[in-house]
Protein backbone atom coordinates (compact mmCIF):
# COMPACT_ATOMS: atom_id res chain seq x y z
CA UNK A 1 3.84 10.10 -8.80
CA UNK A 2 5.53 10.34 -5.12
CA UNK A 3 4.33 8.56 -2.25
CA UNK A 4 1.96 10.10 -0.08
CA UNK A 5 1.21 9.65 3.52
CA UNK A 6 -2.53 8.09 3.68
CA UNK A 7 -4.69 9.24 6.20
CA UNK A 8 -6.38 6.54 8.30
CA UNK A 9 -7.75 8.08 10.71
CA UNK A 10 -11.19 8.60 9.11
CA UNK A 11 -14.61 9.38 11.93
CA UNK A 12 -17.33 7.44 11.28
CA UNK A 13 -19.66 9.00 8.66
CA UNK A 14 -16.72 10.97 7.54
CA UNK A 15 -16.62 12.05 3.74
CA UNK A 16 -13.98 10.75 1.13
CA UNK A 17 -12.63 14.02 -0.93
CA UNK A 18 -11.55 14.02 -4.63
CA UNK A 19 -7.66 14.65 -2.93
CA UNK A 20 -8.15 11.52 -0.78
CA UNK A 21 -8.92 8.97 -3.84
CA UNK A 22 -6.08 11.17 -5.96
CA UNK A 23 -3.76 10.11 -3.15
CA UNK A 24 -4.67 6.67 -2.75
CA UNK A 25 -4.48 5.70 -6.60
CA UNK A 26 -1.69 7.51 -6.36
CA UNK A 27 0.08 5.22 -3.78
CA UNK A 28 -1.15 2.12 -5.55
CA UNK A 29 0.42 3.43 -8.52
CA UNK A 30 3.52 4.29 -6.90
CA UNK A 31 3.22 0.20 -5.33
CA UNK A 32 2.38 -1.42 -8.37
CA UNK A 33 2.78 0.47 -11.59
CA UNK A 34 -0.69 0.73 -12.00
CA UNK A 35 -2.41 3.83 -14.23
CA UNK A 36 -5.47 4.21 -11.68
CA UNK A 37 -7.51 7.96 -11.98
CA UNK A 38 -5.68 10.57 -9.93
CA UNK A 39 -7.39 13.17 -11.36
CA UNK A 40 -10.54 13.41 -9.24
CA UNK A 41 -12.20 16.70 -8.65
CA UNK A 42 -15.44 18.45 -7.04
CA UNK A 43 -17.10 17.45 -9.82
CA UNK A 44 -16.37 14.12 -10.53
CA UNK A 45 -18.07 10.69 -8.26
CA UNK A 46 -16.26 7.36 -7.77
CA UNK A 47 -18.07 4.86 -9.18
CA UNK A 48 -18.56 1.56 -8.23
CA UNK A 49 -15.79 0.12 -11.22
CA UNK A 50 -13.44 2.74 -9.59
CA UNK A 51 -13.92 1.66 -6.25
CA UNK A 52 -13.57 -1.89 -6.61
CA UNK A 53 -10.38 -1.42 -9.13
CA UNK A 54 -9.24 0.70 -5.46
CA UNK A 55 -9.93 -2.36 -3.63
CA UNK A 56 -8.74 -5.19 -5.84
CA UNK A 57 -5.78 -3.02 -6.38
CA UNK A 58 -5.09 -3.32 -2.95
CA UNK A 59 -5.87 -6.78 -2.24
CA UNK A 60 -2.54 -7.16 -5.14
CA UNK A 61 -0.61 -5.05 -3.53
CA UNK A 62 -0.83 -6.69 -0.28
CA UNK A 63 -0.26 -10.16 -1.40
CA UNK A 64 2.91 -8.56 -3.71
CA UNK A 65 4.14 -7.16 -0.49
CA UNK A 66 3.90 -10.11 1.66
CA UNK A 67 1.19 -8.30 4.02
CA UNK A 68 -1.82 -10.03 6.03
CA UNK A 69 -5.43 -8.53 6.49
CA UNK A 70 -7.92 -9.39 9.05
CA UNK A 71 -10.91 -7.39 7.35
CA UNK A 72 -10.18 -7.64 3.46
CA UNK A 73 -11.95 -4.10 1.60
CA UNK A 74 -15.48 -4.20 0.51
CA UNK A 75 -17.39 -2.60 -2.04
CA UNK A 76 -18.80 -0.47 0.93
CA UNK A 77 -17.71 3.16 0.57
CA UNK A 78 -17.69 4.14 4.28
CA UNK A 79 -15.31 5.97 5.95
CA UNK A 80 -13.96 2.60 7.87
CA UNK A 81 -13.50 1.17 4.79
CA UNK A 82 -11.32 3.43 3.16
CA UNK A 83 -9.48 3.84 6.31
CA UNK A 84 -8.79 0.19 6.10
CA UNK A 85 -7.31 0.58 2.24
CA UNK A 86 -5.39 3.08 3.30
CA UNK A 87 -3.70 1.66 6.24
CA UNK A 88 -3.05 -1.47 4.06
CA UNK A 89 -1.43 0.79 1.22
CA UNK A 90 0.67 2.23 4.28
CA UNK A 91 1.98 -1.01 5.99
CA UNK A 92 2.75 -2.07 1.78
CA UNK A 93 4.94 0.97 1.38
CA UNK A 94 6.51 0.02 4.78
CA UNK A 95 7.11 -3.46 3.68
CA UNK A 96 8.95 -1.73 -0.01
CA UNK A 97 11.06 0.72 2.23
CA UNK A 98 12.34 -1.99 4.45
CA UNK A 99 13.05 -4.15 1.10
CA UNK A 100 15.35 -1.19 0.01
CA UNK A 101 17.16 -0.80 2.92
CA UNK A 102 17.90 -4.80 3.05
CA UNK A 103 18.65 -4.54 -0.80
CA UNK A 104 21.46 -1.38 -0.06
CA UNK A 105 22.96 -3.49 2.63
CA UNK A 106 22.13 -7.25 1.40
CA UNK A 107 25.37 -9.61 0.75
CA UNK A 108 22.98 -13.02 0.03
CA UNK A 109 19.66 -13.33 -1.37
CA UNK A 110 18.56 -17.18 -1.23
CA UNK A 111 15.40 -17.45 -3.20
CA UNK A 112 12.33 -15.11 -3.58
CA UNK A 113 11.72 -14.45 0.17
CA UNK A 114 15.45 -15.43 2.65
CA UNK A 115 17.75 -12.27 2.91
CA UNK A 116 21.11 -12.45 4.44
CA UNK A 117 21.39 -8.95 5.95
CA UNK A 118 24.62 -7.02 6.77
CA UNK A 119 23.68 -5.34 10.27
CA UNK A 120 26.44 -3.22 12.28
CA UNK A 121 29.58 -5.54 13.17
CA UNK A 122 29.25 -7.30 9.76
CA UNK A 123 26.97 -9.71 11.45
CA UNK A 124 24.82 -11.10 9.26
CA UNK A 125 21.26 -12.24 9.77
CA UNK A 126 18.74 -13.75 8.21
CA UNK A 127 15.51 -11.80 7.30
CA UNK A 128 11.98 -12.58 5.82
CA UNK A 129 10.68 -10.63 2.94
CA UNK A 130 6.80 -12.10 3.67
C-alpha cells in the first residue's frame, strides 16, 4: 500500500472515519511491514485490540525511526489522540525519506546510525540517522 498524507489537524470532538484508520494502518504498514486492518467501513467499529495494535504500532515505528515523543498515544480515542499518531507516523515517513536520499548519495556508512554524506562540491559530511 502507498503512503498517504495523515491528517493532523483533527478539532476537538472531531470524529475518526473508517478512511482515516484505513490510512493510518496503512502508513504503519507501509513503515513497518505490518498486516494491520485497512479495510474499515461504515459498518465496522475499532475496537479497543485495534486501537492499541494502532498505538503500539506506532510507539515501534518511532523508536525504528529514531523519532522522540513528548505525549506517547493512549488508549483514549479522541480526536487529539489520533492527531498525535498521525503526526508521529508523518515525522517517521520523514525520517525514511531523508534515509533514502542519504542512501542514493551516501559514500560511508560507519555503524548503524553515522552517515558520511556526499552534499554539492563532493563535500562530505557527517549525518545522524537518530
Amino acid at each position: 500500500m502507498a503512503w498517504q498524507t495523515p491528517v493532523t489537524d483533527r478539532g476537538e470532538g472531531a470524529f475518526c472515519l473508517p478512511s482515516d484508520l484505513n490510512r493510518i494502518g496503512g502508513n504503519i504498514n507501509y513503515l513497518l511491514g505490518t498486516s494491520l486492518k485497512t479495510d474499515f467501513t461504515s459498518n465496522d467499529f475499532l475496537t479497543l485490540a485495534q486501537w492499541r495494535a494502532i498505538t503500539t504500532n506506532t510507539i515501534n515505528a518511532c523508536n525504528t525511526y529514531g523519532i522522540f515523543y513528548t505525549e506517547e498515544p493512549s488508549d483514549l480515542m479522541t480526536a487529539e489522540n489520533f492527531n498525535n499518531v498521525e503526526n508521529l507516523l508523518l515525522q517517521c515517513y520523514d525520517r525514511l525519506e531523508l534515509w533514502k536520499k542519504q542512501g542514493a548519495t551516501n559514500i560511508y556508512v560507519g555503524g548503524n546510525t553515522t552517515r558520511y554524506v556526499n552534499v554539492p562540491n563532493n563535500n562530505y559530511v557527517r549525518g545522524f540517522n537518530g
